[in-house]
C-alpha atoms as a PDB file:
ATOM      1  CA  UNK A   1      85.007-210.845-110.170  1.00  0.00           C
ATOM      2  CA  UNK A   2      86.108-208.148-107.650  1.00  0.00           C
ATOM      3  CA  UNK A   3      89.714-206.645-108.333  1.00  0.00           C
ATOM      4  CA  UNK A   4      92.062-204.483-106.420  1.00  0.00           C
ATOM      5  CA  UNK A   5      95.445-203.020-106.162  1.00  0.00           C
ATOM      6  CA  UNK A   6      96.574-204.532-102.913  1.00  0.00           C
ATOM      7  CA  UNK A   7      98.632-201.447-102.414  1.00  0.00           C
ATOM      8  CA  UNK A   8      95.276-199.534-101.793  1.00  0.00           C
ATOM      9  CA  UNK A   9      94.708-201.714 -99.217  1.00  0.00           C
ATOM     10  CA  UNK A  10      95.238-201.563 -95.585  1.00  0.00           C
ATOM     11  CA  UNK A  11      98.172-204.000 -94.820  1.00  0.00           C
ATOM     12  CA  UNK A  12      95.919-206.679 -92.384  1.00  0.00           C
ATOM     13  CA  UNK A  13      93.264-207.006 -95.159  1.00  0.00           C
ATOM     14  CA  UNK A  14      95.608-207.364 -98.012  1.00  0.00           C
ATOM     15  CA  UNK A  15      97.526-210.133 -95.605  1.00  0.00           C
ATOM     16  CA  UNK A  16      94.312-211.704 -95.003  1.00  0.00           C
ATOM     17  CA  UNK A  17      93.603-211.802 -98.811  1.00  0.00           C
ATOM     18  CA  UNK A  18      97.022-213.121 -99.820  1.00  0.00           C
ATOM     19  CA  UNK A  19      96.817-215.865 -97.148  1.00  0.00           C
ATOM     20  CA  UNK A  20      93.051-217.245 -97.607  1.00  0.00           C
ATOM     21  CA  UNK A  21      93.554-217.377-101.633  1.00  0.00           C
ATOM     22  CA  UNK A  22      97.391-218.768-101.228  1.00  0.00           C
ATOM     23  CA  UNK A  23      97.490-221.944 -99.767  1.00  0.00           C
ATOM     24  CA  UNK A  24      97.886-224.928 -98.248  1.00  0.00           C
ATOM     25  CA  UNK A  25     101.106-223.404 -97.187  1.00  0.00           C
ATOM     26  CA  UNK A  26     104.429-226.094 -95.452  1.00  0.00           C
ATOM     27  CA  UNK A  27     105.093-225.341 -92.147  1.00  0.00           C
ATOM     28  CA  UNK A  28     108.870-224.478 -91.243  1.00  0.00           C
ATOM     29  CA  UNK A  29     109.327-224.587 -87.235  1.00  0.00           C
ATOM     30  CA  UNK A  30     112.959-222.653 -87.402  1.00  0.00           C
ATOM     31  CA  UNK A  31     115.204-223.248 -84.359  1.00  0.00           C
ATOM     32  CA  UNK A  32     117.967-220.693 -83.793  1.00  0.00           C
ATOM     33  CA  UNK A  33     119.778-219.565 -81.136  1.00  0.00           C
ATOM     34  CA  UNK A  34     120.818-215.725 -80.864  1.00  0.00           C
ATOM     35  CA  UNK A  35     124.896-215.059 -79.750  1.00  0.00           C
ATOM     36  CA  UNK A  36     124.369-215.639 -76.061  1.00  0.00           C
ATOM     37  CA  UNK A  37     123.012-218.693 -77.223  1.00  0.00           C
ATOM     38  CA  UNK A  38     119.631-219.103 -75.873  1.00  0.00           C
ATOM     39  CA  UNK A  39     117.153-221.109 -77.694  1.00  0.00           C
ATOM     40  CA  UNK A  40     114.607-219.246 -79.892  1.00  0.00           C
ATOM     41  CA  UNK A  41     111.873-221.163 -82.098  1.00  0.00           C
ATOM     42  CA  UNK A  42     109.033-220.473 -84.470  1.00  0.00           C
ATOM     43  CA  UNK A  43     106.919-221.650 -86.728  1.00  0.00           C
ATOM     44  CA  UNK A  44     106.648-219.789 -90.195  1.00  0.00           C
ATOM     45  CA  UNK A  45     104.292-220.247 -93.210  1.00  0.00           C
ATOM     46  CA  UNK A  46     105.865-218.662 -95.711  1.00  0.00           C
ATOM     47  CA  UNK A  47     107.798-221.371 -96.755  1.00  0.00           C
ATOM     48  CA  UNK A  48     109.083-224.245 -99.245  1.00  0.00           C
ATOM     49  CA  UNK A  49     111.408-225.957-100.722  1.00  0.00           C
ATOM     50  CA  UNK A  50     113.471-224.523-103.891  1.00  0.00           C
ATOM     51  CA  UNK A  51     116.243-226.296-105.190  1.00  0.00           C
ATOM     52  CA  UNK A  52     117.390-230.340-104.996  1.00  0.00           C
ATOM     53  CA  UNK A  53     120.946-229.761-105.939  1.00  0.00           C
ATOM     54  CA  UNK A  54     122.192-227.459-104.054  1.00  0.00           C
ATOM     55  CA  UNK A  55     119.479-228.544-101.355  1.00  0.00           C
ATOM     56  CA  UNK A  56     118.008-224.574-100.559  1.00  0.00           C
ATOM     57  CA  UNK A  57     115.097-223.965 -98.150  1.00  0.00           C
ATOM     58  CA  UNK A  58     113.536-220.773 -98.134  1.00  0.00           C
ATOM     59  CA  UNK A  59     111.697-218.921 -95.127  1.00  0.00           C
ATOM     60  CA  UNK A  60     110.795-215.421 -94.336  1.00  0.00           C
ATOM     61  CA  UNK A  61     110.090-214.215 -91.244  1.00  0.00           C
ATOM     62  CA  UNK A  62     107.874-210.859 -92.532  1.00  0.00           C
ATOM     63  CA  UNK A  63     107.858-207.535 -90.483  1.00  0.00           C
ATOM     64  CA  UNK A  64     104.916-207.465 -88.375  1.00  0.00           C
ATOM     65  CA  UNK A  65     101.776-205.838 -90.240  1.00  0.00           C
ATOM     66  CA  UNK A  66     100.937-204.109 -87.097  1.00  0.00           C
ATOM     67  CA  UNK A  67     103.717-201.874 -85.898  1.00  0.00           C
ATOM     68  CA  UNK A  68     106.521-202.799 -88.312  1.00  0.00           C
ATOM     69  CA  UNK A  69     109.060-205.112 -85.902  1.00  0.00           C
ATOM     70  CA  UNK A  70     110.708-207.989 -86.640  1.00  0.00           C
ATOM     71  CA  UNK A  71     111.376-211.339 -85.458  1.00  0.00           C
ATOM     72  CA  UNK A  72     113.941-212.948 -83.256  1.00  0.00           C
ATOM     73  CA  UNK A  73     114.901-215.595 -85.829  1.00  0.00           C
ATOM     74  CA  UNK A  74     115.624-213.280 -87.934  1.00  0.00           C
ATOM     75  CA  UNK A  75     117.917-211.208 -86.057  1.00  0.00           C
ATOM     76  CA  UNK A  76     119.468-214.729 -84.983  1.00  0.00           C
ATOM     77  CA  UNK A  77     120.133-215.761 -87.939  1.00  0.00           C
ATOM     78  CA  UNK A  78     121.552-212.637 -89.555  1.00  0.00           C
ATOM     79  CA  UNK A  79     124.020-212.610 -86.765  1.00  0.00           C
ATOM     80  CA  UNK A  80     125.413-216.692 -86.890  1.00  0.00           C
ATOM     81  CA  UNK A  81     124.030-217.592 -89.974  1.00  0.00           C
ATOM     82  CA  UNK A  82     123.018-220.970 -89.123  1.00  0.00           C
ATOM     83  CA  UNK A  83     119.143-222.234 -88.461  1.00  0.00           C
ATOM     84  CA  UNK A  84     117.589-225.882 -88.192  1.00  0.00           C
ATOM     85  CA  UNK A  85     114.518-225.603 -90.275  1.00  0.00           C
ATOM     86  CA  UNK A  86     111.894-228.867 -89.038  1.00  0.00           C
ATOM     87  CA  UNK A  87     108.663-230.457 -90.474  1.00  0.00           C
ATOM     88  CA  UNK A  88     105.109-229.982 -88.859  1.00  0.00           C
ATOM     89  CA  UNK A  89     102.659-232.576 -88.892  1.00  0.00           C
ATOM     90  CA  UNK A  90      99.458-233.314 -87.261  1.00  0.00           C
ATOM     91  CA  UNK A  91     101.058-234.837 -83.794  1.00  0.00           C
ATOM     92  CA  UNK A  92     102.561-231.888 -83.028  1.00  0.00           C
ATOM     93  CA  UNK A  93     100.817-229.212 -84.561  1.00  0.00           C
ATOM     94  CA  UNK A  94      99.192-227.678 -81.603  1.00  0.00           C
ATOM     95  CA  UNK A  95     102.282-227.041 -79.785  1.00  0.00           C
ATOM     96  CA  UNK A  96     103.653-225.287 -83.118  1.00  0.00           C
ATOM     97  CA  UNK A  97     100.882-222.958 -82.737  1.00  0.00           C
ATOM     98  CA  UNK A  98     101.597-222.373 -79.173  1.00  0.00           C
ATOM     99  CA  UNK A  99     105.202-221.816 -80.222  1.00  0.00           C
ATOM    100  CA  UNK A 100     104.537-218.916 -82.528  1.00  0.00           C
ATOM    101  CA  UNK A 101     103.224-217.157 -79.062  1.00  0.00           C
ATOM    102  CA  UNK A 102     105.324-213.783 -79.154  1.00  0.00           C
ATOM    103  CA  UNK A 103     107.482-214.283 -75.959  1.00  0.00           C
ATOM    104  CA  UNK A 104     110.040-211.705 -74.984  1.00  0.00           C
ATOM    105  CA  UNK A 105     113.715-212.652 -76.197  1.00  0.00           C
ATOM    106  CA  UNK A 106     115.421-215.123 -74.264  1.00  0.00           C
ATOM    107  CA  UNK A 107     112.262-217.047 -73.690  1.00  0.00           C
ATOM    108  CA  UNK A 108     112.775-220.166 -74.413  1.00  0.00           C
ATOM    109  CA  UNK A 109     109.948-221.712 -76.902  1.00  0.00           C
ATOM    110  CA  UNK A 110     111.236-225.247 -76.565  1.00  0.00           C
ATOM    111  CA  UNK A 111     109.960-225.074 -73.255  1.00  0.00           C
ATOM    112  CA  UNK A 112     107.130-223.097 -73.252  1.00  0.00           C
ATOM    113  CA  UNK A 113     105.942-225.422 -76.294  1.00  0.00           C
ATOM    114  CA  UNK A 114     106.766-228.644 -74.597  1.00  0.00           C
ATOM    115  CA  UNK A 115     109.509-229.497 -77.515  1.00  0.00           C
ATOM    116  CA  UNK A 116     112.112-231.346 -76.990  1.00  0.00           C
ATOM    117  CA  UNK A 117     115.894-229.546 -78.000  1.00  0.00           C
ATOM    118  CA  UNK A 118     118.594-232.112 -79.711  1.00  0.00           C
ATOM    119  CA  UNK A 119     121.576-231.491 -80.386  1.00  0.00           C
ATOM    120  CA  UNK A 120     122.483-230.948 -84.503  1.00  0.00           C
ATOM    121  CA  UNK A 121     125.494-232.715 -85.650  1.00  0.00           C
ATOM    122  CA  UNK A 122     127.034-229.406 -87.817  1.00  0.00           C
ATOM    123  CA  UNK A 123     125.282-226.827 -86.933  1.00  0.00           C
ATOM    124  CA  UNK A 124     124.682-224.928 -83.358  1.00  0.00           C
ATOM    125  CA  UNK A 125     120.437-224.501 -83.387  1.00  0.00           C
ATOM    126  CA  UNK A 126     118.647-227.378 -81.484  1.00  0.00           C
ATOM    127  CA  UNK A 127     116.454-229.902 -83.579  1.00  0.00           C
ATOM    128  CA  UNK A 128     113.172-230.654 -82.587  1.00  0.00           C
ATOM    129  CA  UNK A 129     113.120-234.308 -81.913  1.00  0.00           C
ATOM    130  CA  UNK A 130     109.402-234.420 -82.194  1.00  0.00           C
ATOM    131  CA  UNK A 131     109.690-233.266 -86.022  1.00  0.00           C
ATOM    132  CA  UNK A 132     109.514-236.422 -88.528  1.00  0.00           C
ATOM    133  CA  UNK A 133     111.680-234.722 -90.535  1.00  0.00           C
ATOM    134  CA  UNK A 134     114.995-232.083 -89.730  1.00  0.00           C
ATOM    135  CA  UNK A 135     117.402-229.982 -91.517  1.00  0.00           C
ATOM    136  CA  UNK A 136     120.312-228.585 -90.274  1.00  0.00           C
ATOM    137  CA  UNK A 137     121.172-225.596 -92.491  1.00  0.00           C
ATOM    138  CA  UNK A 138     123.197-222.569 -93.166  1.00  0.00           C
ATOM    139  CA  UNK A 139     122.693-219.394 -94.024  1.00  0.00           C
ATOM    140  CA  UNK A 140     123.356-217.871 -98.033  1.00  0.00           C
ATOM    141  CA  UNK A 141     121.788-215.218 -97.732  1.00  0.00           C
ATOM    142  CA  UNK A 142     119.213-212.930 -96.693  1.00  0.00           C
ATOM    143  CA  UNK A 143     117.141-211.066 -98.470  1.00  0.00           C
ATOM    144  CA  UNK A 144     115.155-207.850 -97.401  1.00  0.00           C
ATOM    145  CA  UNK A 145     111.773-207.313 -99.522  1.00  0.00           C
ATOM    146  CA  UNK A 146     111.233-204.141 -98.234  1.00  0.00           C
ATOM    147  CA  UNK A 147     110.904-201.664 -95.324  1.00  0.00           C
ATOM    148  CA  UNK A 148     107.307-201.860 -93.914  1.00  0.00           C
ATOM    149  CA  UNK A 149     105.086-203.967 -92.315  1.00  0.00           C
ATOM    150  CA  UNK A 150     104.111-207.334 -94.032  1.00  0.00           C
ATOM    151  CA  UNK A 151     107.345-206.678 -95.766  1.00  0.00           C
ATOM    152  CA  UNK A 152     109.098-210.042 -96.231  1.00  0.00           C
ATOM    153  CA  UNK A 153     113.144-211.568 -95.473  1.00  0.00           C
ATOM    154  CA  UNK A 154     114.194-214.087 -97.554  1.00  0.00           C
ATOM    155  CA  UNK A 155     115.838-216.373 -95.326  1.00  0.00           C
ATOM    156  CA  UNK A 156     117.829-218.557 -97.900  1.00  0.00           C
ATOM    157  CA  UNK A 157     119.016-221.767 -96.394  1.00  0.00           C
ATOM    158  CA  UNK A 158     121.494-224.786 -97.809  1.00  0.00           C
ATOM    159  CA  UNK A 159     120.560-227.930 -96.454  1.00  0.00           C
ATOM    160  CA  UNK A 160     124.290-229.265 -95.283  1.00  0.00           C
ATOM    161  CA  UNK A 161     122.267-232.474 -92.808  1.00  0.00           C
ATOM    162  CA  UNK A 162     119.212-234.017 -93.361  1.00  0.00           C
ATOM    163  CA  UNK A 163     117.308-236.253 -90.474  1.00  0.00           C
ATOM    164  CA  UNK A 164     114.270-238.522 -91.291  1.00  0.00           C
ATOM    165  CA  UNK A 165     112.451-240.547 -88.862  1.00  0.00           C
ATOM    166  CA  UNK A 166     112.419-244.480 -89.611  1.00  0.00           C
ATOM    167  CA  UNK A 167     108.305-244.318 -88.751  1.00  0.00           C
ATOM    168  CA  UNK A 168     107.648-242.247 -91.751  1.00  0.00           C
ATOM    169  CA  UNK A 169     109.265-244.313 -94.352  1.00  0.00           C
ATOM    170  CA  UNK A 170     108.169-247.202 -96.470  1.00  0.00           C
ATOM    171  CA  UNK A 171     109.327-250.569 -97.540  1.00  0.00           C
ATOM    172  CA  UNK A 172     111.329-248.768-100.173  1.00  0.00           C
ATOM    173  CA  UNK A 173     113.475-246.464 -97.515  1.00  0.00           C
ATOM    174  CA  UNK A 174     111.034-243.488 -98.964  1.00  0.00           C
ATOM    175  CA  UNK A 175     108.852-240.985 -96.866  1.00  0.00           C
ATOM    176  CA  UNK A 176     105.206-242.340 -97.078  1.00  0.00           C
ATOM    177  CA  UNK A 177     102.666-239.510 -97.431  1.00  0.00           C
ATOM    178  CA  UNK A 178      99.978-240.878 -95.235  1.00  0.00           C
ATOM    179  CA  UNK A 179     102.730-241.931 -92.083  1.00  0.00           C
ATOM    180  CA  UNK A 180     104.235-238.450 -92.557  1.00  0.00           C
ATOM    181  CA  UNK A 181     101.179-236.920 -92.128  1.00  0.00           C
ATOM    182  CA  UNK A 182     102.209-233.064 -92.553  1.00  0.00           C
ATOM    183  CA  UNK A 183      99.897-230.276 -91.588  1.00  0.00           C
ATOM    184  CA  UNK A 184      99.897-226.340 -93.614  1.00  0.00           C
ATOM    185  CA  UNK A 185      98.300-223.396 -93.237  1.00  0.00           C
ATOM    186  CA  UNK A 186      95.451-221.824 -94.744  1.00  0.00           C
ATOM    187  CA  UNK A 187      94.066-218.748 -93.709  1.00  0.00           C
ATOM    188  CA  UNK A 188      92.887-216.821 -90.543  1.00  0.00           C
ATOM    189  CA  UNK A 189      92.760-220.203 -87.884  1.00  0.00           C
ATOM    190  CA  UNK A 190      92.614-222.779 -90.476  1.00  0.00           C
ATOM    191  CA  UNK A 191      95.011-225.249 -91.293  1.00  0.00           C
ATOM    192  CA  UNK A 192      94.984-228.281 -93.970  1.00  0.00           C
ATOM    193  CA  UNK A 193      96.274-232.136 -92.752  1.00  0.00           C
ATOM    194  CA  UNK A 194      97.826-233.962 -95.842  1.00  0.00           C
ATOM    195  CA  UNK A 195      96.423-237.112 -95.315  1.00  0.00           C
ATOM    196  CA  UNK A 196      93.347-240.043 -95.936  1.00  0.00           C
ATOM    197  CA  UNK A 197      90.991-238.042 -98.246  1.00  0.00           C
ATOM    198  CA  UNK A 198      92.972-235.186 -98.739  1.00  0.00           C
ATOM    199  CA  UNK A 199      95.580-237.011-100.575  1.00  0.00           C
ATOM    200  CA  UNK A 200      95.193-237.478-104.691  1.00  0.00           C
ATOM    201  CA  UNK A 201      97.549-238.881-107.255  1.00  0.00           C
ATOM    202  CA  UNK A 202      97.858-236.523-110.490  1.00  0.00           C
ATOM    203  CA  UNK A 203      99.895-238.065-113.114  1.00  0.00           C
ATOM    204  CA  UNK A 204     102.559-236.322-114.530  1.00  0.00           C
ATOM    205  CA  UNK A 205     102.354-235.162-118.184  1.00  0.00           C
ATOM    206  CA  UNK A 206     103.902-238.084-121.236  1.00  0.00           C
ATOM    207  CA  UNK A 207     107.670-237.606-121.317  1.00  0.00           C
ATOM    208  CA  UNK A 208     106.414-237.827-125.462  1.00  0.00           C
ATOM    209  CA  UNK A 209     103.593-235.455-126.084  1.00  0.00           C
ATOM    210  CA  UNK A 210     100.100-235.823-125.114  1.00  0.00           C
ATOM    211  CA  UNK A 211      97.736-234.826-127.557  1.00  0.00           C
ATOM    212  CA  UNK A 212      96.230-231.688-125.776  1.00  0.00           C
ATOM    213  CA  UNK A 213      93.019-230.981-125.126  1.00  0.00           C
ATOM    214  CA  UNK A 214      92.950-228.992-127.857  1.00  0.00           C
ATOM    215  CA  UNK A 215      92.898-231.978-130.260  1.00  0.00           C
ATOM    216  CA  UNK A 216      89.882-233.676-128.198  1.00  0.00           C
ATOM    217  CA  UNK A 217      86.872-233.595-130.097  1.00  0.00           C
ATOM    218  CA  UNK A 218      84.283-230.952-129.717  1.00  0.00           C
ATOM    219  CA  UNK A 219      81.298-232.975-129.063  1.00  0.00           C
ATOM    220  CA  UNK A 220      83.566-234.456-126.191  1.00  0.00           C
ATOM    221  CA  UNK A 221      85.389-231.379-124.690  1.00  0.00           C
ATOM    222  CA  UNK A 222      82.078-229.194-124.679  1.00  0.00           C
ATOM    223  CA  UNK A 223      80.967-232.122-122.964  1.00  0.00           C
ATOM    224  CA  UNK A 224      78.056-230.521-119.703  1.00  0.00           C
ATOM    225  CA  UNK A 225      79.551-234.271-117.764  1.00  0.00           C
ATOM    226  CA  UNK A 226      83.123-233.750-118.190  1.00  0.00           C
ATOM    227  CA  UNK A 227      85.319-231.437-115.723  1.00  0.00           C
ATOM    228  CA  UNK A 228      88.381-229.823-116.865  1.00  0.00           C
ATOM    229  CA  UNK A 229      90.157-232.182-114.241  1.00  0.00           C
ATOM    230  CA  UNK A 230      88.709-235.090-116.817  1.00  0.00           C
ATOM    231  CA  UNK A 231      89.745-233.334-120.245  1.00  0.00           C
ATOM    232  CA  UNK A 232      93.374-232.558-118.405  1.00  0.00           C
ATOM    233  CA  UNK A 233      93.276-236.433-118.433  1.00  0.00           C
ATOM    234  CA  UNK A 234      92.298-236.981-121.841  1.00  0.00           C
ATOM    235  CA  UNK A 235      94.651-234.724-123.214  1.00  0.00           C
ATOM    236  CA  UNK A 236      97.812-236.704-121.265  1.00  0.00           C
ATOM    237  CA  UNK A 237      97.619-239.393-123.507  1.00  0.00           C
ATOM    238  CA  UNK A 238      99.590-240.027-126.773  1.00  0.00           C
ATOM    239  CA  UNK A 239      97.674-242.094-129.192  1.00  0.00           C
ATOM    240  CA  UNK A 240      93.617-242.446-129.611  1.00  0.00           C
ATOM    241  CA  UNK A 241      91.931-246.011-129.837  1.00  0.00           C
ATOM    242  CA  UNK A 242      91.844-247.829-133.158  1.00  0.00           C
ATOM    243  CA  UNK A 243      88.635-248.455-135.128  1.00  0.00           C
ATOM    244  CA  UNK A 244      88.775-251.849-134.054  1.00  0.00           C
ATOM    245  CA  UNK A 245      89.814-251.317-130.307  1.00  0.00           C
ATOM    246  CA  UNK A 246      86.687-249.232-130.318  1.00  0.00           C
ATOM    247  CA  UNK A 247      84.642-252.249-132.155  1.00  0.00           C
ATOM    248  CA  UNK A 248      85.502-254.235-129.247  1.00  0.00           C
ATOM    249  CA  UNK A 249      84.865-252.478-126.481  1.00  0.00           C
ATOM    250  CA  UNK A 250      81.612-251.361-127.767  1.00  0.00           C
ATOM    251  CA  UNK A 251      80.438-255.063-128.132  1.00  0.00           C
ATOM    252  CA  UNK A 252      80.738-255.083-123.639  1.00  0.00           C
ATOM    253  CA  UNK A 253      79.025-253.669-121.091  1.00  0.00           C
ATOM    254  CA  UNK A 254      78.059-251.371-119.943  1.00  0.00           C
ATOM    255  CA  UNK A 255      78.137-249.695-123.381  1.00  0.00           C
ATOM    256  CA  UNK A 256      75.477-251.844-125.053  1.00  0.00           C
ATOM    257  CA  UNK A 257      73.216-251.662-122.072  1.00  0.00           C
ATOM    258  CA  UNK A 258      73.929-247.931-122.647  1.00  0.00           C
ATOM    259  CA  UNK A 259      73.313-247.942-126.373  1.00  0.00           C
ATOM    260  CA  UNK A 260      70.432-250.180-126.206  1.00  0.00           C
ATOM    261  CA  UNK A 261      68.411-248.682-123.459  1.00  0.00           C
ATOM    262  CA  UNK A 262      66.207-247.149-125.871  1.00  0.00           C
ATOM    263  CA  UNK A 263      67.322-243.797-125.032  1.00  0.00           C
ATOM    264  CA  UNK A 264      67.762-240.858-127.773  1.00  0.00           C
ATOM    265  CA  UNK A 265      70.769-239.632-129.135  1.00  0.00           C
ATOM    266  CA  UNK A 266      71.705-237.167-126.694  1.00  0.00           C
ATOM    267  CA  UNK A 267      70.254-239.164-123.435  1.00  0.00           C
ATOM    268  CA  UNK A 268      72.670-242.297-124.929  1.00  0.00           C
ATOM    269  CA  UNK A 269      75.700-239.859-125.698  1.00  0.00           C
ATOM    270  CA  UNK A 270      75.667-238.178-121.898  1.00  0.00           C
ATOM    271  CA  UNK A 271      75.095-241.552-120.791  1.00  0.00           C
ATOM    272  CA  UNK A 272      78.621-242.471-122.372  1.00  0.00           C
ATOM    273  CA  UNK A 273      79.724-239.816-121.202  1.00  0.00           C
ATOM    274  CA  UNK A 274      78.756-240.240-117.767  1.00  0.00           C
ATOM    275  CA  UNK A 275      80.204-243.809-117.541  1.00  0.00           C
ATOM    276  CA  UNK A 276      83.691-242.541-119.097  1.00  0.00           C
ATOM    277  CA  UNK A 277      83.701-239.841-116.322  1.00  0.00           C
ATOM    278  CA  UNK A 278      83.358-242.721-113.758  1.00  0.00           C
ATOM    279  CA  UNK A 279      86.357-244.588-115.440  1.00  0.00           C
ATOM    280  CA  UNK A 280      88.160-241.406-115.509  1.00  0.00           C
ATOM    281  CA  UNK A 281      88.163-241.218-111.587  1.00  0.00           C
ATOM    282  CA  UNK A 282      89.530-244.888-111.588  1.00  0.00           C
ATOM    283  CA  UNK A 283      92.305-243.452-113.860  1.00  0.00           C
ATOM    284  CA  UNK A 284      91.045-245.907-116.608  1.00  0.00           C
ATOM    285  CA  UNK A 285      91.563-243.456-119.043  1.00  0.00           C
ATOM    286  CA  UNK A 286      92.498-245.877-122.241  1.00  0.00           C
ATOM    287  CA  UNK A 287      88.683-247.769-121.377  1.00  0.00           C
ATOM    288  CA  UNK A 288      87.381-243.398-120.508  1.00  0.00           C
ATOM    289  CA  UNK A 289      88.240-242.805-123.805  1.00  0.00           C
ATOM    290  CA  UNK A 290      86.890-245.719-125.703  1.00  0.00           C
ATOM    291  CA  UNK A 291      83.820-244.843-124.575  1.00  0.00           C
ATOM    292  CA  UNK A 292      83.934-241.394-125.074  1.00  0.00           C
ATOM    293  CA  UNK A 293      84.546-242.769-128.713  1.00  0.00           C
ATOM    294  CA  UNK A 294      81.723-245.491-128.968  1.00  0.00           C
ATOM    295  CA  UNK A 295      79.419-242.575-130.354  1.00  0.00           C
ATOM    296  CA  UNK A 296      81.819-242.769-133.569  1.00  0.00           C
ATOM    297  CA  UNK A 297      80.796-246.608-134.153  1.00  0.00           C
ATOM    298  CA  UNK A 298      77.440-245.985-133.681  1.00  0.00           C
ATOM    299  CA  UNK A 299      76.585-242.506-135.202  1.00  0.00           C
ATOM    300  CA  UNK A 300      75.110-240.855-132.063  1.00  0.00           C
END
């Protein structure tokens, strides 16, 4: 594995390297206005959500790598403290890139991105209306991570409105992942769409204790069929099949098919294994396990 002090490294490599190992990364498209107030807006990557209660946003607009500036929203919202930070998704992502275009100040990027400005209900910055999802904030604070460029400013904002668009929600009044269908960046040109394929459930760990991975047995976790993704899965469960749970399920099939097939021990036990894997992907992982275990029954 190649390792470096990032400090040795010219700041654009050591940006690039950050951003291509450091992602998918939300999109916030920040609207401010400055204190003639004209319209500024741009999109920034460095970006996410970090607390529910207070509701805090956190962007920073970084110093440019190549000749140390800064950013308009910044300045804008050091001097009124106020900012509208909206969601990017796939609809509208192009014109977010063409709204990070470095314009002099006083251009206005709602127009030059083909946005369309609403008015906020507490706060001065325009919404974008084509954003599923807005939030009008003010500014805590704002903190400086240092003086050169790539250096970053914590922007850090408290939610005080939140708008949703009814089109993204489900039956239960809750944003639907797929309808929602948020875009990130990755590095250099690349950006990641959060939706069809790219979408996964993971489930979250027992409120009790699963038993670990640790406590799976060897034969099974040094399995050469078996991801770490599938042990993670194993080990999220509280309580291992009974003797006769496993007597059962080893009288169905597939598992006497497998057992029977004629195979040795090894061909019948990756065989087993290779079935449970398939379960595990279903997120059967009760049935995964029980015929992880069937080798038990039958000595393999």
């Amino acid at each position: 594995m190649k390792s470096f002090n990032l400090q040795d490294l010219d700041g654009k490599t050591a940006h690039a390297h950050l951003l291509g190992a450091i992602g998918p990364r939300p999109i916030a498209l920040a609207s401010t206005i400055n204190q003639n107030g004209q319209a500024n807006l741009s999109p920034f990557s460095y970006f996410n959500v970090f607390s529910s209660n207070p509701p805090i946003l956190i962007f920073s607009p970084a110093r440019r790598v190549r000749d140390n500036s800064t950013k308009h929203t910044l300045h804008n919202a050091q001097a009124l403290r106020e900012v509208v930070i909206n969601v990017v998704n796939y609809d509208m992502v192009q014109q977010t890139s063409l709204s990070s275009t470095e314009y002099a100040e006083g251009v206005d990027e709602f127009s030059k991105s083909g946005f369309t400005p609403i008015a906020s209900e507490v706060v001065k910055p325009f919404r974008v209306k084509e954003s599923p999802a807005q939030f009008e904030c003010k500014v805590n604070d704002i903190v400086a991570l240092g003086d050169n460029g790539g250096a970053g400013n914590l922007i850090i904002c408290e939610v005080v409105r939140m708008h949703l668009d009814e089109s993204v929600l489900d039956e239960k009044g809750f944003i639907s992942l797929p309808k929602i269908d948020l875009v990130a960046r990755m590095g250099g040109n690349w950006y990641c769409r959060a939706n069809n394929e790219a979408l996964f459930e993971v489930e979250k760990p027992l409120t009790t204790l699963g038993i670990g991975v640790d406590q799976i047995p060897k034969r099974i976790r040094e399995s050469v069929i078996l991801s770490g993704n599938d042990l993670g899965k194993l080990g999220n469960v509280e309580n291992l099949p009974t003797d006769e749970e496993l007597q059962e399920f080893c009288e169905t099939e597939p598992i006497k098919t497998i057992l029977n097939n004629g195979g040795d021990a090894l061909e019948n036990r990756e065989a087993l294994h290779q079935y449970a894997k398939e379960l595990l992907e279903e997120n059967e992982v009760a049935a995964a396990w029980k015929a992880l275990l069937c080798d038990k029954l039958n000595r393999i």
